[in-house]
C-alpha atoms as a PDB file:
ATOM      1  CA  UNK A   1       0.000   0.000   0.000  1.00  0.00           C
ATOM      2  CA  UNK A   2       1.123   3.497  -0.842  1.00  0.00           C
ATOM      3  CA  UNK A   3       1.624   6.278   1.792  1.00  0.00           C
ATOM      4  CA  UNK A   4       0.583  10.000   0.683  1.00  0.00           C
ATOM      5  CA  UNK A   5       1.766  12.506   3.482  1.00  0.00           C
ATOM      6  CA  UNK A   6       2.440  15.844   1.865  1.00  0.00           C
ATOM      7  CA  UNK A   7      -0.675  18.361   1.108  1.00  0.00           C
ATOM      8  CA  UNK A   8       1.274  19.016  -2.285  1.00  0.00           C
ATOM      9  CA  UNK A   9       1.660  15.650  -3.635  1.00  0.00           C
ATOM     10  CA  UNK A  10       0.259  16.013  -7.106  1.00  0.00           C
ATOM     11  CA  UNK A  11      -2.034  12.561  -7.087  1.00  0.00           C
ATOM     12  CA  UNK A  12      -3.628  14.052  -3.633  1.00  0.00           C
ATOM     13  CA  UNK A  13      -4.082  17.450  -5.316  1.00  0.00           C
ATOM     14  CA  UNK A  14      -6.126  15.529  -8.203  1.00  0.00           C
ATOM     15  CA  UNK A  15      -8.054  13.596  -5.986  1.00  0.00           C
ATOM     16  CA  UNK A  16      -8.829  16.619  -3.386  1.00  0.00           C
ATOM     17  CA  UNK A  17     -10.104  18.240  -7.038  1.00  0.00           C
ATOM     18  CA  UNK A  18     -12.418  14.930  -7.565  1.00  0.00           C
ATOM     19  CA  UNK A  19     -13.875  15.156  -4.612  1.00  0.00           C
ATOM     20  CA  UNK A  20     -14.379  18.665  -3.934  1.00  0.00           C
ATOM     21  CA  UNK A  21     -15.638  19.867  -7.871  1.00  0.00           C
ATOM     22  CA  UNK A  22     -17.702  19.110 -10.005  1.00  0.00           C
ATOM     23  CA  UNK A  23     -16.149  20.090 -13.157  1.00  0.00           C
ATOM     24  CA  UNK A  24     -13.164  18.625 -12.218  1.00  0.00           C
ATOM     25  CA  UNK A  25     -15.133  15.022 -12.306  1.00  0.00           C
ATOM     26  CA  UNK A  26     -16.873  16.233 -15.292  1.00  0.00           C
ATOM     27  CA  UNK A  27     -13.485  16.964 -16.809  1.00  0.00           C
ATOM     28  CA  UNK A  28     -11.976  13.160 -16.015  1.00  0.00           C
ATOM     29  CA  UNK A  29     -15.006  11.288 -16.227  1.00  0.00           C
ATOM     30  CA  UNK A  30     -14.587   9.739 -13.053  1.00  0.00           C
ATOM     31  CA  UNK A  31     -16.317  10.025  -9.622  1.00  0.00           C
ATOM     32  CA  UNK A  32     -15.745   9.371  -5.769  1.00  0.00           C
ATOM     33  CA  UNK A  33     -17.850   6.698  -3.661  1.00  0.00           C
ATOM     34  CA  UNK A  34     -17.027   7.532   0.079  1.00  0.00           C
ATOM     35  CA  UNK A  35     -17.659   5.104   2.803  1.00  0.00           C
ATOM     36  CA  UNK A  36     -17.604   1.376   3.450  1.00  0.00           C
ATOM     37  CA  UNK A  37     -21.419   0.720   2.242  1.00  0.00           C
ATOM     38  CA  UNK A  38     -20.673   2.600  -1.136  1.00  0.00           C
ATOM     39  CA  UNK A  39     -17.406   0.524  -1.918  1.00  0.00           C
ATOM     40  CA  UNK A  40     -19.056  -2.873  -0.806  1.00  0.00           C
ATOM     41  CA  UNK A  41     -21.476  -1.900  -3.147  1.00  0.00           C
ATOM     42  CA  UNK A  42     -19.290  -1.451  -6.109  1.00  0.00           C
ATOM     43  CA  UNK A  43     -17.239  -4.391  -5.628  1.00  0.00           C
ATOM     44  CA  UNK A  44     -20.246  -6.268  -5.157  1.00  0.00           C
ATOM     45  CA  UNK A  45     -21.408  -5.545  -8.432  1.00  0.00           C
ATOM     46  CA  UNK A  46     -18.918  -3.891 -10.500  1.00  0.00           C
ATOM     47  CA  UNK A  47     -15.683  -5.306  -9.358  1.00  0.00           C
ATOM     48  CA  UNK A  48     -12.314  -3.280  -8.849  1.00  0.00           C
ATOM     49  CA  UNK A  49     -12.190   0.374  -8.326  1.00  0.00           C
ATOM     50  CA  UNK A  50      -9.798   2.718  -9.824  1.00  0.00           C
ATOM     51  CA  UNK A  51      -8.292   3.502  -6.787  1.00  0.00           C
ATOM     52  CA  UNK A  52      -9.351   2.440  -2.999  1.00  0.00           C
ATOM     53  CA  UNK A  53      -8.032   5.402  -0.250  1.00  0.00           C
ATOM     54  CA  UNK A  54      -8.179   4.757   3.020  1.00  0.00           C
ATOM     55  CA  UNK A  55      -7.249   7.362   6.052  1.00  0.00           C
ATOM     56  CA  UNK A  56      -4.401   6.403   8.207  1.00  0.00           C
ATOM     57  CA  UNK A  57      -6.392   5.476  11.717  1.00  0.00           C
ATOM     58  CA  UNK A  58      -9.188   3.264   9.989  1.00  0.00           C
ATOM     59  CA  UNK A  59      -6.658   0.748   8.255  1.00  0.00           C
ATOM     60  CA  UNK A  60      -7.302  -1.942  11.037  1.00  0.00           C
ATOM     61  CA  UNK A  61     -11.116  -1.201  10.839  1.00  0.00           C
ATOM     62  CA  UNK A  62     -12.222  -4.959  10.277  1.00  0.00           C
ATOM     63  CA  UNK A  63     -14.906  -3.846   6.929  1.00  0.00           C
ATOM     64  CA  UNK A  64     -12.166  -1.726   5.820  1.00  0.00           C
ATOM     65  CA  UNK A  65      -9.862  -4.603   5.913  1.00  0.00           C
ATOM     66  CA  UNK A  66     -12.193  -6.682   4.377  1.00  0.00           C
ATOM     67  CA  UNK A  67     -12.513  -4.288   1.770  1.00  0.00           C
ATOM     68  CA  UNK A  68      -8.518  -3.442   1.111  1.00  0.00           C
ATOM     69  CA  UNK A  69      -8.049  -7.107   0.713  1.00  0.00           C
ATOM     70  CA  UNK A  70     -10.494  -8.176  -2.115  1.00  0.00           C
ATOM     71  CA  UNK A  71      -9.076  -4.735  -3.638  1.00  0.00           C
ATOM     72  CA  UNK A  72      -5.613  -6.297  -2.957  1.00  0.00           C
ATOM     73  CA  UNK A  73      -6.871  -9.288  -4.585  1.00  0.00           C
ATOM     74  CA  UNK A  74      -8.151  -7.479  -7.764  1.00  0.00           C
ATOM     75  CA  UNK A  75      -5.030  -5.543  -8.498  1.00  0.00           C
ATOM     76  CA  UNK A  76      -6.587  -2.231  -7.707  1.00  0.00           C
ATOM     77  CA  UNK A  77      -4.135   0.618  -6.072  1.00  0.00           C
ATOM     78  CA  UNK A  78      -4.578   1.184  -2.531  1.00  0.00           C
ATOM     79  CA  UNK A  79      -3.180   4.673  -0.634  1.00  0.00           C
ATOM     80  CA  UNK A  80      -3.272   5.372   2.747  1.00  0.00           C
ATOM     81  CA  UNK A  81      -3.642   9.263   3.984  1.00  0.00           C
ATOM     82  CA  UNK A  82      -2.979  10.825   7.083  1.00  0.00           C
ATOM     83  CA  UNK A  83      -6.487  11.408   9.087  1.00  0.00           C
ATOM     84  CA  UNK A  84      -6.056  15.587   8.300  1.00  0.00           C
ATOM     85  CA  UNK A  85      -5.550  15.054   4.702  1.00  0.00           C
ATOM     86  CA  UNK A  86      -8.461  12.289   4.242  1.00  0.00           C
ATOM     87  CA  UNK A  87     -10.914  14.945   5.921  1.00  0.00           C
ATOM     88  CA  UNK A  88     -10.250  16.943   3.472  1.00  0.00           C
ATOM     89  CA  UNK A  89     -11.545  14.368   0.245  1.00  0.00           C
ATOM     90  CA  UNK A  90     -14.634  13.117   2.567  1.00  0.00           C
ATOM     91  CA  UNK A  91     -17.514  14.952   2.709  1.00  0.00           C
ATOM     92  CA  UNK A  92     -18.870  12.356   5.669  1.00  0.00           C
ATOM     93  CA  UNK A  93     -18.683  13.481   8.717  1.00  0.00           C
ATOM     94  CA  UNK A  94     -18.031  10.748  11.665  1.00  0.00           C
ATOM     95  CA  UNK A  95     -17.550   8.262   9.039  1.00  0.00           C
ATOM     96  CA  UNK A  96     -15.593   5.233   8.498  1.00  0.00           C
ATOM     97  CA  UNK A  97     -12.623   6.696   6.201  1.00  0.00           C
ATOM     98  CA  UNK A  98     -12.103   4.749   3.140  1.00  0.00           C
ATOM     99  CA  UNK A  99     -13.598   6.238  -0.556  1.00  0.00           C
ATOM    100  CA  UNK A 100     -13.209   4.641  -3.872  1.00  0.00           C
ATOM    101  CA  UNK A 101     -12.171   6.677  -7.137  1.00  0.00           C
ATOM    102  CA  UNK A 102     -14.508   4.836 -10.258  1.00  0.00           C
ATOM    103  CA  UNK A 103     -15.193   5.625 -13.853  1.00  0.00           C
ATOM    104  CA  UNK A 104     -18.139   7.395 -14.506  1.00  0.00           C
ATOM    105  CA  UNK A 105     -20.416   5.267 -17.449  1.00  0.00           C
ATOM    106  CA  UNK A 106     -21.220   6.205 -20.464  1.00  0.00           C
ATOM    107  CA  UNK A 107     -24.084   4.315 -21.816  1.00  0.00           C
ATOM    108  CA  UNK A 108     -25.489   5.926 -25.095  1.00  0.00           C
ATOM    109  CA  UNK A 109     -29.440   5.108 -25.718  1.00  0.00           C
ATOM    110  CA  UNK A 110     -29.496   2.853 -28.767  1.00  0.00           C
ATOM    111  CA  UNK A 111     -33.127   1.652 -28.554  1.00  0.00           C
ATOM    112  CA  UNK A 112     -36.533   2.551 -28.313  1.00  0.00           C
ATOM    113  CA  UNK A 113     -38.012   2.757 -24.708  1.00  0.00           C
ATOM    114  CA  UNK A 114     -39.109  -0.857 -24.410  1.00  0.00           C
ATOM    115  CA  UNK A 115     -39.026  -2.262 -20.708  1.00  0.00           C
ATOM    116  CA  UNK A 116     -39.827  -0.738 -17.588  1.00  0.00           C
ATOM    117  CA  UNK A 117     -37.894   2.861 -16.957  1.00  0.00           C
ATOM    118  CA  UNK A 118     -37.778   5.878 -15.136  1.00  0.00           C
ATOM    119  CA  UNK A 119     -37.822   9.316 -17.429  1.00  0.00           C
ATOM    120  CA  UNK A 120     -36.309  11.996 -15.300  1.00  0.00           C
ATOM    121  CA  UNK A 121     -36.700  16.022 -17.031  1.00  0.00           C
ATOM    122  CA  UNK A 122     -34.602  19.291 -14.989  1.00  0.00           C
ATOM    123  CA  UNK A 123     -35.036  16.565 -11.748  1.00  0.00           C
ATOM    124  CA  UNK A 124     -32.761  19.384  -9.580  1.00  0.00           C
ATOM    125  CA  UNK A 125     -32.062  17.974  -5.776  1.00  0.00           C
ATOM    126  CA  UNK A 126     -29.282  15.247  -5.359  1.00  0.00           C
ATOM    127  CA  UNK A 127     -31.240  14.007  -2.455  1.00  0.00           C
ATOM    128  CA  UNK A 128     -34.676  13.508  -4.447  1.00  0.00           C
ATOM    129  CA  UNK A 129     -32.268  11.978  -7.642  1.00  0.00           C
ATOM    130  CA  UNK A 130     -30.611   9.090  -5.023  1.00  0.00           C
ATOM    131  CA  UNK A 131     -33.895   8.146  -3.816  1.00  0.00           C
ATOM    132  CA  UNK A 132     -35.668   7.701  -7.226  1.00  0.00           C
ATOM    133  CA  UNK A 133     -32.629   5.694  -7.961  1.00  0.00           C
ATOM    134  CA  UNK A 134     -32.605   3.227  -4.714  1.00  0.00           C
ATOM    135  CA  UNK A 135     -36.665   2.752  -5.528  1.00  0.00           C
ATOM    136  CA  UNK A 136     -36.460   1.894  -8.962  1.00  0.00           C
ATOM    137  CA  UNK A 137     -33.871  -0.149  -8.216  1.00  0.00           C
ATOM    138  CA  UNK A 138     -35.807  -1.770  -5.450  1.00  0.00           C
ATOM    139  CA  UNK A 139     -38.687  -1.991  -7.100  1.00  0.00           C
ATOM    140  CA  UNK A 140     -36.591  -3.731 -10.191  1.00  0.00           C
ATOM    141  CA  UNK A 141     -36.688  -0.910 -12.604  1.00  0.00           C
ATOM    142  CA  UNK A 142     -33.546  -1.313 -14.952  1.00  0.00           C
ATOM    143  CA  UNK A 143     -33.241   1.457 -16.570  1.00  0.00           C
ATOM    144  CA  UNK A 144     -33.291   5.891 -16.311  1.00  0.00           C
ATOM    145  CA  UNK A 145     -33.392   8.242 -18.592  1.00  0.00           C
ATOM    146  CA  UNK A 146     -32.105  12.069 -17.461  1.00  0.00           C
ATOM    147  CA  UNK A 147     -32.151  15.198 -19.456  1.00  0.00           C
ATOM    148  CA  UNK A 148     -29.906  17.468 -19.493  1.00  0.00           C
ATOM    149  CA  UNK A 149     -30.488  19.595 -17.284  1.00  0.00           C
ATOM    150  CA  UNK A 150     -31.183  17.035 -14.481  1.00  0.00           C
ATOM    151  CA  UNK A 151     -28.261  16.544 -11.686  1.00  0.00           C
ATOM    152  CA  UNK A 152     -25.260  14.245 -12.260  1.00  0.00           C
ATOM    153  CA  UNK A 153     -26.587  11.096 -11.383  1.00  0.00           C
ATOM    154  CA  UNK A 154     -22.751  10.210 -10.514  1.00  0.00           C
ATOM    155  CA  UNK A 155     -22.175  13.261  -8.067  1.00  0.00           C
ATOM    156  CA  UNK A 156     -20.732  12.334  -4.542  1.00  0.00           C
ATOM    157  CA  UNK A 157     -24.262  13.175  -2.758  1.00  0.00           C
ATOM    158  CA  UNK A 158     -26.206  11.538  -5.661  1.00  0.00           C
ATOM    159  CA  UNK A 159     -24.327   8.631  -4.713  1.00  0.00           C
ATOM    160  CA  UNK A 160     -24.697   8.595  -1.043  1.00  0.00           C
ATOM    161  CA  UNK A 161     -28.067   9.299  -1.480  1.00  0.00           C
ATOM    162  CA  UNK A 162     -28.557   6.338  -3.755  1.00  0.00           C
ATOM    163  CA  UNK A 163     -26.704   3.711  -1.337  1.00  0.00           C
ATOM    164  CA  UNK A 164     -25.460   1.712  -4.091  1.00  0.00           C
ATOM    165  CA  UNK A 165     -28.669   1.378  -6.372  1.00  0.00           C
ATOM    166  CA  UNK A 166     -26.474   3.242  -9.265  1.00  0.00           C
ATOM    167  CA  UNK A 167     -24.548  -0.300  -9.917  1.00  0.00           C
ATOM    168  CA  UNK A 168     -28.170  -2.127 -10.809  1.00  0.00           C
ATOM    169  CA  UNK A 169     -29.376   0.436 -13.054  1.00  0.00           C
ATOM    170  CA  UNK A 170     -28.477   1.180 -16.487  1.00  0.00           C
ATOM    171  CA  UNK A 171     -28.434   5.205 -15.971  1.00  0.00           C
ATOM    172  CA  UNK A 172     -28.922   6.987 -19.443  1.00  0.00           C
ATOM    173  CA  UNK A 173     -27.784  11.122 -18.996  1.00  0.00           C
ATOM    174  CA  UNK A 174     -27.638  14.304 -20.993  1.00  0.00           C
ATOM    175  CA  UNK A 175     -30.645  12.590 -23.131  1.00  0.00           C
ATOM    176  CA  UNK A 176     -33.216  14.359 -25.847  1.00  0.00           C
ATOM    177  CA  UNK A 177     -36.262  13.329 -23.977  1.00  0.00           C
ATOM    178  CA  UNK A 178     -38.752  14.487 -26.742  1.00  0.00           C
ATOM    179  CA  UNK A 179     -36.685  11.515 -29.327  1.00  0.00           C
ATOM    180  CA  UNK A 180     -36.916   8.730 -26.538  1.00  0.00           C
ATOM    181  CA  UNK A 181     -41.099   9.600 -25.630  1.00  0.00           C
ATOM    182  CA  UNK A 182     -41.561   9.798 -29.436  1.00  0.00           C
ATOM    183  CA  UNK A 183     -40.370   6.895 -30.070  1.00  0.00           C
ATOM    184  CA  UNK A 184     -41.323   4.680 -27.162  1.00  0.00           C
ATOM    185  CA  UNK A 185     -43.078   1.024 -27.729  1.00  0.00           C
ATOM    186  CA  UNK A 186     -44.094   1.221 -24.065  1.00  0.00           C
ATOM    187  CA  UNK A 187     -47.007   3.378 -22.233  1.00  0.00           C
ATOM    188  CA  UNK A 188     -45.217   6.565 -21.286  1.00  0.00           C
ATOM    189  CA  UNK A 189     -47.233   7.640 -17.557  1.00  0.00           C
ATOM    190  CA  UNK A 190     -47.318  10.917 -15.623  1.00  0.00           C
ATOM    191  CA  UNK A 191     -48.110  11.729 -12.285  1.00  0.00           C
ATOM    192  CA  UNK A 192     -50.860  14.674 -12.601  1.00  0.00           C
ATOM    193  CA  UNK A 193     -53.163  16.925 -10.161  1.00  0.00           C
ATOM    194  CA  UNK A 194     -55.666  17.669 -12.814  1.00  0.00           C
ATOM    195  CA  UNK A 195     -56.457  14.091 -13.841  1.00  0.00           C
ATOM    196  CA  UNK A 196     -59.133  12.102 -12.399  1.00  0.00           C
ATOM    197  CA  UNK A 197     -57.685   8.615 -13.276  1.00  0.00           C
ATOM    198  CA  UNK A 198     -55.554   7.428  -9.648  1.00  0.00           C
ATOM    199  CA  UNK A 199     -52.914   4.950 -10.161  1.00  0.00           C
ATOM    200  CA  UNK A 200     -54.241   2.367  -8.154  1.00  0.00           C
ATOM    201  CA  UNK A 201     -56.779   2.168 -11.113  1.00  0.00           C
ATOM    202  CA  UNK A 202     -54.610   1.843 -14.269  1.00  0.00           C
ATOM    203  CA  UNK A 203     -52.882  -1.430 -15.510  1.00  0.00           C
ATOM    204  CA  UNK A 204     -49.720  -1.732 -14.013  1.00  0.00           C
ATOM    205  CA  UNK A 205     -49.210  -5.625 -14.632  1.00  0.00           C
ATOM    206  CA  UNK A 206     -47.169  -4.582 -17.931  1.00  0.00           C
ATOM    207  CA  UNK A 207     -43.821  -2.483 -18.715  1.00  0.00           C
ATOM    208  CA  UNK A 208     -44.550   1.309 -18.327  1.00  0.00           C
ATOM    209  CA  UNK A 209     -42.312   4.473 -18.791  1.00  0.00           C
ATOM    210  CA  UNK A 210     -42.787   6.697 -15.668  1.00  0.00           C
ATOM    211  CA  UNK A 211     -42.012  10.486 -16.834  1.00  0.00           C
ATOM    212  CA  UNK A 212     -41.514  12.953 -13.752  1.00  0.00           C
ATOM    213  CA  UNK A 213     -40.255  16.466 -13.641  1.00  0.00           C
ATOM    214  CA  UNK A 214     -38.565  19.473 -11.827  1.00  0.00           C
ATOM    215  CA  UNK A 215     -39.310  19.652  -8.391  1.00  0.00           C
ATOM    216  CA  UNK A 216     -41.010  23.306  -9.104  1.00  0.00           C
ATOM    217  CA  UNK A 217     -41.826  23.477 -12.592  1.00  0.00           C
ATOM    218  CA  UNK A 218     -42.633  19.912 -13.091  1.00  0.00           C
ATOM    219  CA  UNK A 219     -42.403  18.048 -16.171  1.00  0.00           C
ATOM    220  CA  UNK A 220     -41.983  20.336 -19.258  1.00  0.00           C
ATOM    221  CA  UNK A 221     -44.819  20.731 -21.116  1.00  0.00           C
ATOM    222  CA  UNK A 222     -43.891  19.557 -24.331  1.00  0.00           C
ATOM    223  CA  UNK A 223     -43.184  16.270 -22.795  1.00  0.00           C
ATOM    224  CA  UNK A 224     -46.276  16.054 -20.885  1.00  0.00           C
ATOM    225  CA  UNK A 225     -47.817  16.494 -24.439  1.00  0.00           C
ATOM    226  CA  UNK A 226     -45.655  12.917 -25.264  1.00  0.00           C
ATOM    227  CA  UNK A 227     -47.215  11.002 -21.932  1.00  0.00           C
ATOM    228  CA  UNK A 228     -49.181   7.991 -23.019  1.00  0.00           C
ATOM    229  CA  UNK A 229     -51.838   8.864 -19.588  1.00  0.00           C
ATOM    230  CA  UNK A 230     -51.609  10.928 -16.884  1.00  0.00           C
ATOM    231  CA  UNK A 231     -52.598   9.296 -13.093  1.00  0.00           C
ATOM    232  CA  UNK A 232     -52.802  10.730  -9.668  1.00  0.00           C
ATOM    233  CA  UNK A 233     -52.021   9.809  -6.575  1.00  0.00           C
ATOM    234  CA  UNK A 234     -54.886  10.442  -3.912  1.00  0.00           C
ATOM    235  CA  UNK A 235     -54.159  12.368  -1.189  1.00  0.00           C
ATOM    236  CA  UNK A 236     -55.784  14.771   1.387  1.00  0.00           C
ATOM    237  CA  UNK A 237     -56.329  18.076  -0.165  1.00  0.00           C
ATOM    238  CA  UNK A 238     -54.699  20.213   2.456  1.00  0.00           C
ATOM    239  CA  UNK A 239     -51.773  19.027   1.076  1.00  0.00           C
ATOM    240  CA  UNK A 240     -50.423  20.421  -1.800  1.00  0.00           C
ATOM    241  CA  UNK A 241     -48.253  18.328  -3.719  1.00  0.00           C
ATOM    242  CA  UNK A 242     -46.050  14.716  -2.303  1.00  0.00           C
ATOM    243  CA  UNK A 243     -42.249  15.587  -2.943  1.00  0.00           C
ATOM    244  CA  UNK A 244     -41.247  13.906  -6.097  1.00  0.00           C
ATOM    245  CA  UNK A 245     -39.075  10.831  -4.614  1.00  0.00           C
ATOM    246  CA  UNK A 246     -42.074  10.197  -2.656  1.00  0.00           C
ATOM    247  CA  UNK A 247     -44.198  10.464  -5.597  1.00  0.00           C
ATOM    248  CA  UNK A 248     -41.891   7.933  -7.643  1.00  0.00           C
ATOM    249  CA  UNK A 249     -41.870   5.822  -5.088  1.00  0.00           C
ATOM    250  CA  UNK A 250     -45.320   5.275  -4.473  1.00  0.00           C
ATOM    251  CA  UNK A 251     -45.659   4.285  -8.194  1.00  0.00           C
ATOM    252  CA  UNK A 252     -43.568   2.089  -8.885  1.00  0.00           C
ATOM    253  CA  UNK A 253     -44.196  -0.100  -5.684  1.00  0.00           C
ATOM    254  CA  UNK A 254     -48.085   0.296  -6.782  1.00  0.00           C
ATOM    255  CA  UNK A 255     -46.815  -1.475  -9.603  1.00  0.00           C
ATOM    256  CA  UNK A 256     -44.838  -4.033  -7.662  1.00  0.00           C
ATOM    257  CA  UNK A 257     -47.960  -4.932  -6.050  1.00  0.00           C
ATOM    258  CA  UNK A 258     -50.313  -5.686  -8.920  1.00  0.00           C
ATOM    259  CA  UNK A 259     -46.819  -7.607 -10.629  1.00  0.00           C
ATOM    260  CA  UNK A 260     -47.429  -9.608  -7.549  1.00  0.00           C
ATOM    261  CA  UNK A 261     -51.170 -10.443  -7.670  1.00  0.00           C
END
């Protein structure tokens, strides 16, 4: 294992850049997953890392030991930092210290929308992008589609938020939304307020496209124009609106449930 001490070593500059920017990750196509769940995760289902770091007083922690050996095992480079230069790459407080340095994916879209998927347009909050994630994964949803202007789905707090869901998902980004509705072979379905139709009441038992939107602005309307059927999700009306994550979840466990009847 390699020892970094010095603030001005150039690979701990780099990876102080990785963790702290996001154009710098934009720039080298490559992300940071920090903390022992994250990195389990990945090896689980991806295999090596780029790089495993580890701070200097966890190294005997007995999941980070775990974890250093099956890196160990795959050939992957393992560095050890002092606790006050690790603190600086982790954005975890009172965690265990250890973060992995991965490729981001590229997937390009090559086909029509044809099994079940999540459509994501200007979605804006990491925390509300994680937890569509870890549902649709959950709820064994393969693949999502982002636009452009949605949050990097590979962004440290995207990840966290996600706790590991990103490795069981094919995640699609930067994608013209208005091509992949058009050409869908599967029911596109929006979540609406001003549609009497409630989820619970629509056919389910079959692959479906769910389209959601900003967490202000909602799904552009051009798109909405594209949506196969809009549903609703009943709720008291002293409420306004469920947050979106909430939203998505709900829906795709509704259609869990009539999978399973």
């Amino acid at each position: 294992m390699k020892q970094i001490t010095s603030r001005d070593n150039a690979f701990y500059k780099e990876l102080k850049q990785l963790a702290t920017s996001a154009s710098a990750r934009k720039k080298s196509a490559r992300s940071v997953l920090d903390g022992v769940h994250l990195c389990q995760a990945y090896l689980q289902h991806r295999g090596a890392p780029l790089m495993c770091v580890v701070s200097d007083s966890c190294l005997s922690h007995p999941e980070v030991a775990a974890i250093l050996m099956r890196c160990a095992a795959l050939s992957a480079t393992c560095i050890a930092l002092p606790d006050a230069l690790y603190q600086a790459i982790s954005q975890v407080e009172n965690g265990v210290g250890i973060v992995f340095i991965i490729d981001m994916p590229h997937t390009q879209v090559t086909t029509a929308l044809q099994k079940n998927a999540v459509v994501l347009d200007g979605l804006q909050d990491p925390g509300n992008l994680g937890s569509i994630l870890r549902s649709a994964a959950g709820a064994g949803i393969e693949q999502v589609y982002c636009s452009a202007g949605t949050v990097s789905a590979w962004s440290p707090k995207v990840l966290r938020a996600g706790m590991g869901a990103h490795f069981l998902l094919e995640i699609f980004e930067t994608v013209d939304l208005h091509a992949l509705l058009g050409q869908s072979t599967i029911p596109v379905l929006a979540t609406s307020s001003h549609t009497e139709k409630t989820i619970y009441q629509i056919n389910l038992n079959r692959p479906v496209a769910w389209l959601f939107g900003h967490e202000g602005q909602g799904v552009d309307p051009a798109l909405m124009a594209l949506a196969s059927e809009t549903v609703t999700i009943p709720q008291k009306p002293a409420i306004e609106s469920l947050n979106v994550a909430a939203s998505a979840a709900i829906c795709f466990f509704e259609q869990v449930r009539q999978r399973l009847v």
